[in-house]
Protein backbone atom coordinates (compact mmCIF):
# COMPACT_ATOMS: atom_id res chain seq x y z
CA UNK A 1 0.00 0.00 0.00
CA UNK A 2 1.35 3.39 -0.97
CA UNK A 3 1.93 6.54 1.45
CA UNK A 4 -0.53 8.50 -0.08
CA UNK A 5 -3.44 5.72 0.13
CA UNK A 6 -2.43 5.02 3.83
CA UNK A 7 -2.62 8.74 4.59
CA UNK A 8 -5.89 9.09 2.82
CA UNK A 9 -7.57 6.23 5.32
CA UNK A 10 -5.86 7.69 8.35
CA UNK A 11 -7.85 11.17 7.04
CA UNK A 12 -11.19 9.06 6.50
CA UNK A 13 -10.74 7.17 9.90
CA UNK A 14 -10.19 10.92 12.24
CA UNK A 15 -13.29 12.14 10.46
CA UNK A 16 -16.29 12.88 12.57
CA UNK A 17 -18.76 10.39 12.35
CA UNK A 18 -22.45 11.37 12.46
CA UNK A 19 -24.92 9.56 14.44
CA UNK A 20 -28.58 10.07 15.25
CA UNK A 21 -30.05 9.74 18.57
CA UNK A 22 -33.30 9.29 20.00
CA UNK A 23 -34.53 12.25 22.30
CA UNK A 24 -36.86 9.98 24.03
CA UNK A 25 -35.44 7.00 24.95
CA UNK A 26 -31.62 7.52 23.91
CA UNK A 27 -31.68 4.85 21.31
CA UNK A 28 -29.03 5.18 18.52
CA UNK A 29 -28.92 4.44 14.40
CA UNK A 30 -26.62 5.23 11.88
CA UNK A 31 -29.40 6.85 9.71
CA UNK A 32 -32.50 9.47 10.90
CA UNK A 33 -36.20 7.81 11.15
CA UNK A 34 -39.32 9.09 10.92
CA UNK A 35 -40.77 6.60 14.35
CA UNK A 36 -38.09 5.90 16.87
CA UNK A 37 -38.02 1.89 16.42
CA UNK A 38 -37.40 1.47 20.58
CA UNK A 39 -40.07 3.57 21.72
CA UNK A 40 -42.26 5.05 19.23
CA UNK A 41 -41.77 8.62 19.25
CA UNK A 42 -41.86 10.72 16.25
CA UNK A 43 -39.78 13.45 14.85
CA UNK A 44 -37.71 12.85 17.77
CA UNK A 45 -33.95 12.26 15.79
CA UNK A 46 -31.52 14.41 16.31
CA UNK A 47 -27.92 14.42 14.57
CA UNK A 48 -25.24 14.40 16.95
CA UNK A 49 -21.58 14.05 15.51
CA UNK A 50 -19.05 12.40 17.04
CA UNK A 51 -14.94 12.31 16.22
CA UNK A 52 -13.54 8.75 16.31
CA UNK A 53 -11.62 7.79 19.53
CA UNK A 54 -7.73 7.87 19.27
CA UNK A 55 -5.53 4.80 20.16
CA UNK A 56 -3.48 6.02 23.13
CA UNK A 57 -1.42 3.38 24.67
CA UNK A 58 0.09 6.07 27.58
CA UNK A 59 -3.04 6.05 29.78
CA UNK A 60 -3.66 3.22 32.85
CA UNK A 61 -5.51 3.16 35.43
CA UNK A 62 -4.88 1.52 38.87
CA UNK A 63 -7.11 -0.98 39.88
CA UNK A 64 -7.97 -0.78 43.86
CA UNK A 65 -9.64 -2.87 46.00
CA UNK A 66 -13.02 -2.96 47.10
CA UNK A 67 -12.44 -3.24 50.36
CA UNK A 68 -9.98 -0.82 51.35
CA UNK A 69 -11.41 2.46 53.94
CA UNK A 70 -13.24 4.92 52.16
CA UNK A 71 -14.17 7.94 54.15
CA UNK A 72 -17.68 8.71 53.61
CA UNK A 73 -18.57 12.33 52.90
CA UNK A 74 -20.13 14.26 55.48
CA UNK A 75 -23.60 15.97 54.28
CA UNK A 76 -24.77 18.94 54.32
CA UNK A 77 -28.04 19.08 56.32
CA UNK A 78 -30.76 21.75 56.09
CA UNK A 79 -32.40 20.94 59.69
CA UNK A 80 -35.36 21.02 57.13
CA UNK A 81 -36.38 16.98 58.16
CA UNK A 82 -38.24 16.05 55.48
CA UNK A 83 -36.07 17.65 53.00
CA UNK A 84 -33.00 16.08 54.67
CA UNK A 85 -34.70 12.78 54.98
CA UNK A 86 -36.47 12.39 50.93
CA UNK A 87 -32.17 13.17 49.91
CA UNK A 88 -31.28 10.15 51.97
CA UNK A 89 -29.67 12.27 54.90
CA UNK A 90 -28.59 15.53 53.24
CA UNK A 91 -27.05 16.67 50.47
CA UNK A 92 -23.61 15.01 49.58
CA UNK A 93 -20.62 17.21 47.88
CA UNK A 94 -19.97 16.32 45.01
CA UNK A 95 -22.82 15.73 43.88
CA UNK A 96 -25.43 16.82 41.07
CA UNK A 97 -29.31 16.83 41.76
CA UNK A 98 -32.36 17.66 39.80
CA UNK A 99 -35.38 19.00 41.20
CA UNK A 100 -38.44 19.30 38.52
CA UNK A 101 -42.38 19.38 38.77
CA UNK A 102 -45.04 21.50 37.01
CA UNK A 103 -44.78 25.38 36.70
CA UNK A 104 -45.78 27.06 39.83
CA UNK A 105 -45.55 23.93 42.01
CA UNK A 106 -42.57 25.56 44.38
CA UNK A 107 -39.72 24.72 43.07
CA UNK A 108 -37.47 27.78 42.95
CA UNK A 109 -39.55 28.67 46.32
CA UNK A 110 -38.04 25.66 48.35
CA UNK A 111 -34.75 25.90 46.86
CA UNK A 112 -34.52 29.39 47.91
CA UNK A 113 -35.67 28.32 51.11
CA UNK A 114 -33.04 25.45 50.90
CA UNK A 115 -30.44 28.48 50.57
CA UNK A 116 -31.10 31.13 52.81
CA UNK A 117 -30.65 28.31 55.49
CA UNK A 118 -27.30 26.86 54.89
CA UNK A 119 -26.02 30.39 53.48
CA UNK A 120 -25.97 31.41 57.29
CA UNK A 121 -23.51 28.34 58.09
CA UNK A 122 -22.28 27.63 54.06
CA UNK A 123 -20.77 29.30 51.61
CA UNK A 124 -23.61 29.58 49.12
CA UNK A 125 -24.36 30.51 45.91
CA UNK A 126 -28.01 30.82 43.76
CA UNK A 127 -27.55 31.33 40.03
CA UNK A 128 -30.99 31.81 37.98
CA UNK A 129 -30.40 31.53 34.79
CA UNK A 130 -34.52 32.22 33.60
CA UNK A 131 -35.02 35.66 36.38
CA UNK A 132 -33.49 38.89 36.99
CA UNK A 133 -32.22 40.15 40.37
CA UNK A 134 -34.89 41.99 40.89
CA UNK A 135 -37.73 39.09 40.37
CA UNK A 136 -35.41 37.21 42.87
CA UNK A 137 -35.56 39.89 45.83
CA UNK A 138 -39.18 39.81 44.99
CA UNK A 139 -39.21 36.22 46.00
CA UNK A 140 -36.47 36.33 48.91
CA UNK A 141 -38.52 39.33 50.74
CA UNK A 142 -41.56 37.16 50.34
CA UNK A 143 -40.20 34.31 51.92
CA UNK A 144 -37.80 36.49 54.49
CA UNK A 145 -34.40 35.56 53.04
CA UNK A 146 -31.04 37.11 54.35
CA UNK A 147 -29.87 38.43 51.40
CA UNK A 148 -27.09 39.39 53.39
CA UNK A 149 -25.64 36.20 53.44
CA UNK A 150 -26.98 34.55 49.83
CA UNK A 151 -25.26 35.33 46.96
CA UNK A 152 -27.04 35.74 43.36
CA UNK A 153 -26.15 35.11 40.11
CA UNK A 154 -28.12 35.96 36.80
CA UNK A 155 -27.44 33.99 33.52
CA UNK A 156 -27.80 31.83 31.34
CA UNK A 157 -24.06 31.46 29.88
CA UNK A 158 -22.48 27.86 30.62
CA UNK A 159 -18.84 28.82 30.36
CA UNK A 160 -19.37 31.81 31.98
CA UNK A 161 -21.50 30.83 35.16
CA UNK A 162 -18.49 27.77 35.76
CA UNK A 163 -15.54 30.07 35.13
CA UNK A 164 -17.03 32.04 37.79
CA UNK A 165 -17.79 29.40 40.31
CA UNK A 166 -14.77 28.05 39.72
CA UNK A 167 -12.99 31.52 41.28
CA UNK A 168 -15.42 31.16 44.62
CA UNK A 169 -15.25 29.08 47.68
CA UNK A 170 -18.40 27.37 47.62
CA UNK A 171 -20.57 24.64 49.66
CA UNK A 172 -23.37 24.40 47.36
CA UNK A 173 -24.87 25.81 44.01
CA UNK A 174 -28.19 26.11 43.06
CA UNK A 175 -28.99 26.29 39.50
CA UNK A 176 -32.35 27.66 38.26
CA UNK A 177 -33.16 25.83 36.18
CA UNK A 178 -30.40 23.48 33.97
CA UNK A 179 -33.02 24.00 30.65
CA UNK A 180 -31.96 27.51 30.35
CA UNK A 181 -28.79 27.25 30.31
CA UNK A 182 -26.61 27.16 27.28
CA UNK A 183 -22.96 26.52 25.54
CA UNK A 184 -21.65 29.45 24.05
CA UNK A 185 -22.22 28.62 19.86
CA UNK A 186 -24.21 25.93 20.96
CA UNK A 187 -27.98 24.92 19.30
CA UNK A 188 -29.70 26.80 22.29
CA UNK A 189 -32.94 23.96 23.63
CA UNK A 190 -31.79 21.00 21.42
CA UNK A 191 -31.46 17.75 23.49
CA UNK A 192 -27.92 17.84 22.44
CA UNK A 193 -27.38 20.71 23.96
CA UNK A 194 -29.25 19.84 27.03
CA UNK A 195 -26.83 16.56 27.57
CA UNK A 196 -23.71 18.92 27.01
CA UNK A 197 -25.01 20.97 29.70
CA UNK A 198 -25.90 18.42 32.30
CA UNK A 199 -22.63 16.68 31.18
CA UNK A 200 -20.27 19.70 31.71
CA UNK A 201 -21.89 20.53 35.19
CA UNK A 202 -21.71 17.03 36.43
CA UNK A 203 -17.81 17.10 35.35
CA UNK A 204 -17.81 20.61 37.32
CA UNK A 205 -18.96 18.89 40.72
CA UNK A 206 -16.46 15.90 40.87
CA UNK A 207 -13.74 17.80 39.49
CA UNK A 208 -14.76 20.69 42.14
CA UNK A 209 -15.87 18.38 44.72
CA UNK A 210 -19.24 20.81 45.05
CA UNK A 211 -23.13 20.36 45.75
CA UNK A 212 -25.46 21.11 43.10
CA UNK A 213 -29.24 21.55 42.62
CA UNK A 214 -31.17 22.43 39.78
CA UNK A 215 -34.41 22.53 38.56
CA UNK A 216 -35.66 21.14 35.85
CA UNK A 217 -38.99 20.97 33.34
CA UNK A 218 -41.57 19.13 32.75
CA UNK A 219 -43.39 17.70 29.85
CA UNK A 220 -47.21 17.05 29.80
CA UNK A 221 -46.47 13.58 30.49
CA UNK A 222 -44.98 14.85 33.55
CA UNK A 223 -40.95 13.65 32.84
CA UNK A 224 -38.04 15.64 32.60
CA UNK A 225 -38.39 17.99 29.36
CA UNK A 226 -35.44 16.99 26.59
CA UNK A 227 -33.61 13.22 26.65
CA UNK A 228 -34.20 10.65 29.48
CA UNK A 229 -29.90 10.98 29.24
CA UNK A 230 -30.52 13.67 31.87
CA UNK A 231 -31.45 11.12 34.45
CA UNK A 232 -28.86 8.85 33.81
CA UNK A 233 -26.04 11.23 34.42
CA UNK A 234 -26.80 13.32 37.50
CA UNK A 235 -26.48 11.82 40.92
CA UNK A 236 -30.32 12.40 42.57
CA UNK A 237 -33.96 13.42 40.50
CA UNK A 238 -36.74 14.64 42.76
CA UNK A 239 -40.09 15.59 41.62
CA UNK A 240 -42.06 18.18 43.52
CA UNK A 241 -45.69 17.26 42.86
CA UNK A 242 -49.11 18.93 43.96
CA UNK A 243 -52.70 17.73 44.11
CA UNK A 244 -54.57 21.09 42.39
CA UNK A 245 -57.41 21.01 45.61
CA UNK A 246 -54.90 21.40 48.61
CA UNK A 247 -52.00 23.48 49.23
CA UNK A 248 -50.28 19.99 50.15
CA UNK A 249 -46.86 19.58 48.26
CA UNK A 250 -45.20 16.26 48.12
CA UNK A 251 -41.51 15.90 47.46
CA UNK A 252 -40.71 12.77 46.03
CA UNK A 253 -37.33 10.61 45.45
CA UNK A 254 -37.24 8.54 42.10
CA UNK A 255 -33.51 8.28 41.42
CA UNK A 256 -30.89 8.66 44.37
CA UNK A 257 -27.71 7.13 44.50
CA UNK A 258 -27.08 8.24 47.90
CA UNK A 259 -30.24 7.02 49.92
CA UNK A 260 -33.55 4.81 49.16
CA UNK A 261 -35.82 6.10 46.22
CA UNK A 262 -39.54 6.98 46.59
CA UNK A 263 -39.23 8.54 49.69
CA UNK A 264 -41.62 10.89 50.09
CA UNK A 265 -41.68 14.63 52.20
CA UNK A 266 -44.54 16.84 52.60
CA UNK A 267 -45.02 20.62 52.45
CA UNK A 268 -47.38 23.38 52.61
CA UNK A 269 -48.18 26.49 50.26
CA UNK A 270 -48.22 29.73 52.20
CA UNK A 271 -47.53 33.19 52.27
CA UNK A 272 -44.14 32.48 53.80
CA UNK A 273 -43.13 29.87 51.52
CA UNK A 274 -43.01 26.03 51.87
CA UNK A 275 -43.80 24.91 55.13
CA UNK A 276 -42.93 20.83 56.30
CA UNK A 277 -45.32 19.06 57.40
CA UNK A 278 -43.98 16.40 59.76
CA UNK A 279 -47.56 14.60 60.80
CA UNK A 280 -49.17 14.38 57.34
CA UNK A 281 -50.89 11.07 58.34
CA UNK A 282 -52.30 12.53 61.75
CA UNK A 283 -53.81 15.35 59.62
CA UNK A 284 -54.71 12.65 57.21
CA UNK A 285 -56.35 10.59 59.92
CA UNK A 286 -58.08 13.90 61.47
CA UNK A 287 -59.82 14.51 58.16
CA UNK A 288 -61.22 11.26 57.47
CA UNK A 289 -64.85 10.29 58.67
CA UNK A 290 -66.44 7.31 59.21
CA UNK A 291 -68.61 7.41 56.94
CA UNK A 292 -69.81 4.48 54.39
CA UNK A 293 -67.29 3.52 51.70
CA UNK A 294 -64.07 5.03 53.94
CA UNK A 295 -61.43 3.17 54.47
CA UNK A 296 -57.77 3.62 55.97
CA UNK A 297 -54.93 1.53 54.99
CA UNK A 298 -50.79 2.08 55.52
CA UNK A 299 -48.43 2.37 52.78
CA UNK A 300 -44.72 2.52 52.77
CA UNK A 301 -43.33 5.31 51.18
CA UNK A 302 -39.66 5.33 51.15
CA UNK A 303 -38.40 4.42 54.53
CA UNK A 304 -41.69 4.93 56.62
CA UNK A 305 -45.52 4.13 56.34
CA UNK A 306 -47.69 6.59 55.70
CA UNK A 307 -51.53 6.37 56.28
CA UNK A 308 -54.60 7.38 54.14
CA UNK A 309 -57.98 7.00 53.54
CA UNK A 310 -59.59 5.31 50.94
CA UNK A 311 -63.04 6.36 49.64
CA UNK A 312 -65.48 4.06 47.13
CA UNK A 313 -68.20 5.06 45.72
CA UNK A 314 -70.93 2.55 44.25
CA UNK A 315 -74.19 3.07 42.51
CA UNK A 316 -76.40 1.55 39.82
CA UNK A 317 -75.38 2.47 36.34
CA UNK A 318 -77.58 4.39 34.06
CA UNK A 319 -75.93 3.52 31.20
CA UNK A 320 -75.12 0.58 29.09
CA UNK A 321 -71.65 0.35 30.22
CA UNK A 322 -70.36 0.78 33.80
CA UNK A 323 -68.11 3.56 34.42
CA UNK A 324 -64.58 3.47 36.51
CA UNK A 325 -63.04 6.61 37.48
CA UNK A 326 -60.54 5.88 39.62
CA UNK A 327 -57.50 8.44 41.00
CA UNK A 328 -54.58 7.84 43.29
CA UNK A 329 -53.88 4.28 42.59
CA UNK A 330 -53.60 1.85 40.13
CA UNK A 331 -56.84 1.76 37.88
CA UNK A 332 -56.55 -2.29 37.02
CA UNK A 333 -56.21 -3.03 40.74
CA UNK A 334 -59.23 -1.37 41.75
CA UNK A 335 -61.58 -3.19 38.61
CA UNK A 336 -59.59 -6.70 39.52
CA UNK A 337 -60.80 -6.67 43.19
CA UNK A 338 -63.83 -5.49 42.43
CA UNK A 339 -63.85 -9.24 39.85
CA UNK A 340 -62.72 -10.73 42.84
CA UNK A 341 -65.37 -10.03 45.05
CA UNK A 342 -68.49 -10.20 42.28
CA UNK A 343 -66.64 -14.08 41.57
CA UNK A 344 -67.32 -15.01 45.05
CA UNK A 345 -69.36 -13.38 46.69
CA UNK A 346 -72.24 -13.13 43.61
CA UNK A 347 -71.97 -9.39 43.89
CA UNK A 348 -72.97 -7.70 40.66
CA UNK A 349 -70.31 -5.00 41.04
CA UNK A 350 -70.10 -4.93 37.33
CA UNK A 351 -73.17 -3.62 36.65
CA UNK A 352 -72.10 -0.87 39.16
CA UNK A 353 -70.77 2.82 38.46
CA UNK A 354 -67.53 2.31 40.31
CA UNK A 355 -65.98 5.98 41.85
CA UNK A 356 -62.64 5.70 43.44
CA UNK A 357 -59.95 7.66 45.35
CA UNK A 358 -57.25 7.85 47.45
CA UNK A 359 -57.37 11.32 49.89
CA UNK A 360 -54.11 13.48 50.37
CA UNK A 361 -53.36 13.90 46.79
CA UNK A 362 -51.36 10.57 47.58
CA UNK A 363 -50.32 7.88 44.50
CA UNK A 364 -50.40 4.46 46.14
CA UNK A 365 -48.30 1.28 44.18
CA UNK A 366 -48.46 -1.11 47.38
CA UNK A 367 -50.30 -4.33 46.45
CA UNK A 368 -50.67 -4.14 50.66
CA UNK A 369 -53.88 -2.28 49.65
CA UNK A 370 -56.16 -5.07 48.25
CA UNK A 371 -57.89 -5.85 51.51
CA UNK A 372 -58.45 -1.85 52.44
CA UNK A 373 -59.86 -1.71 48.40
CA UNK A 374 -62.25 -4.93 48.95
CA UNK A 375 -63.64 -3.16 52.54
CA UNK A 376 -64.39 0.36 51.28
CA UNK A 377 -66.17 -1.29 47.89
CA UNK A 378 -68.47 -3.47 50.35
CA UNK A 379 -68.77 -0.63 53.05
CA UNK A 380 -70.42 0.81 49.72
CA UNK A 381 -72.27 -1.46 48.03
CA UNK A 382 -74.24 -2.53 51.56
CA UNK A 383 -74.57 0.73 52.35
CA UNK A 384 -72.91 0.22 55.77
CA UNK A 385 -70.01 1.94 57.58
CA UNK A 386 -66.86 0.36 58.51
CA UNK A 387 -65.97 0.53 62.88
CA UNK A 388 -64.32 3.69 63.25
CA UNK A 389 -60.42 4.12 63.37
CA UNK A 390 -59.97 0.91 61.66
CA UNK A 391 -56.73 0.43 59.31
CA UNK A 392 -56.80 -2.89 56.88
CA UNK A 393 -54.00 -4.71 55.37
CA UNK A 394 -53.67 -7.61 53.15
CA UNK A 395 -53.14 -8.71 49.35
CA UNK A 396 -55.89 -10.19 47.96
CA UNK A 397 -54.99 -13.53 45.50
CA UNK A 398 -57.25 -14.13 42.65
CA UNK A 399 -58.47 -17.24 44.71
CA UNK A 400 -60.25 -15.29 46.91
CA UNK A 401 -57.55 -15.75 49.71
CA UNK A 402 -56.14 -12.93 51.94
CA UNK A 403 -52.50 -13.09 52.26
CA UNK A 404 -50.05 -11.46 54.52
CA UNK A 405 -48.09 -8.44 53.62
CA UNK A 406 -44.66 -7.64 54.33
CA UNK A 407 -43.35 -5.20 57.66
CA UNK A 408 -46.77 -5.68 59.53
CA UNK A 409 -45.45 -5.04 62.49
CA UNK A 410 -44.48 -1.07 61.04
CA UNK A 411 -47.81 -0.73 60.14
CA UNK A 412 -49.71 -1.86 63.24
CA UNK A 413 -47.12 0.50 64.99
CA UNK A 414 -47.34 3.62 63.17
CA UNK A 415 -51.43 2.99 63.43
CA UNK A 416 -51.48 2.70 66.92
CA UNK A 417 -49.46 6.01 67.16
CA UNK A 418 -51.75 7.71 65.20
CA UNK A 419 -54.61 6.51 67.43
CA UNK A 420 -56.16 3.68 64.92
CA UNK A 421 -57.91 1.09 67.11
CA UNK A 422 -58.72 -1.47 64.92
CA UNK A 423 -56.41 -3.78 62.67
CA UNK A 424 -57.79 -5.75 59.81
CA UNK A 425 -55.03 -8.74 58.62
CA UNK A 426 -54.44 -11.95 57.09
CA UNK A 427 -55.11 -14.70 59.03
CA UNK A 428 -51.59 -16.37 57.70
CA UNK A 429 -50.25 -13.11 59.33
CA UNK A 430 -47.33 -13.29 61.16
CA UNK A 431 -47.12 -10.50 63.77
CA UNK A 432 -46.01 -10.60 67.58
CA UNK A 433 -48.24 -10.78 70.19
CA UNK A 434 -49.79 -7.15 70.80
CA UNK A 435 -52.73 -5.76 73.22
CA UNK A 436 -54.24 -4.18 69.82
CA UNK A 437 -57.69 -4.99 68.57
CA UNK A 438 -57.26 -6.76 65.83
CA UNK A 439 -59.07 -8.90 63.54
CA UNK A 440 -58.16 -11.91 61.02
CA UNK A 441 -59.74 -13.20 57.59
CA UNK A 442 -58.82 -16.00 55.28
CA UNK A 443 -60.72 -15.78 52.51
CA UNK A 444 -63.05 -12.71 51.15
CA UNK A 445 -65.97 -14.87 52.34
CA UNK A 446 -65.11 -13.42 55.79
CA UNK A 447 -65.58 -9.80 55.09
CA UNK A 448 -69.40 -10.85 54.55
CA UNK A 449 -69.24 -10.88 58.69
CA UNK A 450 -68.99 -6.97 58.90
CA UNK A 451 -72.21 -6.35 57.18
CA UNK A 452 -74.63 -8.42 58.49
CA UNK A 453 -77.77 -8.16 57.25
């Protein structure tokens, strides 16, 4: 092979290559499509180029062993407990966290609040990168920030925001929000921009050993607006959700590498700000009524259980087909107990409008619900109320049988010290011996023996 011909494949070989990518679901081809083939989305290629990786034989790494003392980091805690506790202890340096929700749910609210705490112990720094500095005092006088002690920054320029932070002494950075920011020459609100961004500022806080928190958008479906990439590369996501008929906010883990996921915090809307609320399922518990088709029932949430009321509504359908609105938990769960009990017990639930919800703007995914679903559906359909300050839990098999759930004993406990004074459980349940009223079923058949006729 001639010099010129090896030279000319060396020059086709260090060419960029050009890829397309999914914004969706991050799935890759070599060509752009119409309908991503992975997950269905269209219009959603995007041409990102990348330069072929270069041989180099000089770089090693040293292997180490697993075992050998790491010292752990120590966090950085708010004193703010359910904030502390949904981040899996406080917030670890080094690290790179999104917070995102719907517009107007509180999120640049709480993370101001976040700030003017530790700024009077941390060296802190909020950069807004969608406001002014004079929308932000707005804010920080409403909430009663020390402005004293917080320092602001206002843009939107990448390079520009890390050169500076890279010239302070700094604790933690928030960021508000990571969407708005962009790469100097960069394709401003492109998904490929939106990865170089999250990329460059995760880079910035191991390289820098700082905190970081930024907010994030939201699409209609409720997900982090541009490529699911984001998630993959920072550290912690947190979604800050709302239920539009309460000022109740609830702060939820989905992704942490540095504590449990789904752990859950609660908040309150007022004039002051965000406000924890540390006894969400006393005021829970206060609310509900014993009235027919109520029923309470404990669900973990993270690390602890939380307690809520679940409310069925049954009557006689006017139309051809029954209707099932359901809200709060899974839809199919609700219409398969409902089966359950119309196979056995010859109830004609099907030919019943079926109205269902869980109270507390809470989403429940705990199959530890079944038994709580089956009582409040009866409790309706007889027209009879369940004994007051009663809790239920059990999974329901499609044999009819009620089965023991897991961590019983957590339940019964946080109940009790919430003043419940009646347990409904498996018969096959497994707890320790207890001075609590409590009562046991094998089979739905039982349940027939709280409505008597």
């Amino acid at each position: 092979m001639s010099q010129d011909a090896a030279n000319a494949i060396l020059a086709k070989m260090s060419k960029q290559k050009t890829n397309y990518i999914c914004n969706s679901c991050n799935f890759e081809n070599s060509k752009w499509l119409g309908c991503c083939p992975e997950c269905n989305a269209w219009s959603s290629f995007e041409e990102q180029k990348n330069s072929a990786l270069k041989k180099d034989s000089k770089i090693y790494l040293e292997p180490k062993l697993l075992n050998q003392d790491i010292v752990s980091p120590k966090r950085i805690l708010t004193n703010i407990n359910e904030w502390d506790r949904v981040l899996g202890g406080g917030i670890v340096p080094g690290s790179l966290s999104i917070l995102t929700g719907d517009p107007g749910v509180g999120k640049s609210t709480l993370l101001l609040q976040v700030a003017n705490i530790l700024s009077k112990k941390y060296n802190v720094i909020y950069v807004s990168s969608e406001e002014s500095l004079d929308q932000l005092q707005i804010r920080a006088k409403r909430i009663k920030c020390d402005e004293n002690s917080l320092k602001f920054i206002d843009s939107s320029n990448l390079n520009a925001i890390i050169n500076t932070l890279k010239n302070i002494d700094l604790d933690l950075i928030i960021l508000d929000s990571i969407q708005n920011c962009c790469i100097q020459n960069g394709n401003f609100g492109s998904a490929g921009q939106l990865r170089e961004v999250t990329f460059n500022l995760m880079q910035f806080c191991k390289e820098e050993n700082k905190a970081m928190i930024a907010t994030g958008h939201v699409t209609k479906d409720g997900i982090i607006a541009g490529p699911r990439t984001i998630e993959h590369l920072v550290d912690t996501v947190l979604y800050l959700q709302t239920d539009d008929k309460n000022q109740i906010r609830i702060l939820r883990s989905v992704k942490n590498r540095f504590g449990s996921v789904n752990e859950i915090g609660f908040f309150e809307m007022n004039s002051d700000g965000l406000q924890e609320v540390t006894n969400f399922s006393q005021q829970l518990i206060n609310e509900a009524s014993n009235a027919i088709g109520s029923m309470l029932v404990s669900s973990f949430e993270g690390s602890r259980p939380i307690i809520v009321e679940l409310q069925a509504l049954t009557i006689p359908t006017n139309y051809g087909v029954a209707q099932r609105v359901i809200s709060g938990i899974e839809h199919k769960q609700v219409i398969l107990i409902a089966a359950i009990l119309e196979k056995y017990l010859h109830i004609k639930l099907s030919s019943m409008d079926i109205f269902f919800k869980v109270s507390g703007g809470i989403k429940l995914k705990e199959q530890t619900t079944d038994l709580a679903i089956a009582l409040s559906l009866l409790s309706s359909y007889f027209q009879k109320p369940l004994p007051e300050k009663s809790l239920a839990l059990g999974e329901i098999s499609l044999t009819g049988q009620i089965k023991p759930v897991s961590q019983a004993q957590a339940h019964i406990k946080e109940g009790s010290t919430f003043g419940i004074e009646k347990f409904f459980l498996s018969k096959a349940q497994n707890i320790e011996k207890t001075s609590q009223n409590i009562s046991f079923f094998t089979s739905v058949y039982d349940l027939l023996k709280l409505f008597p006729e």
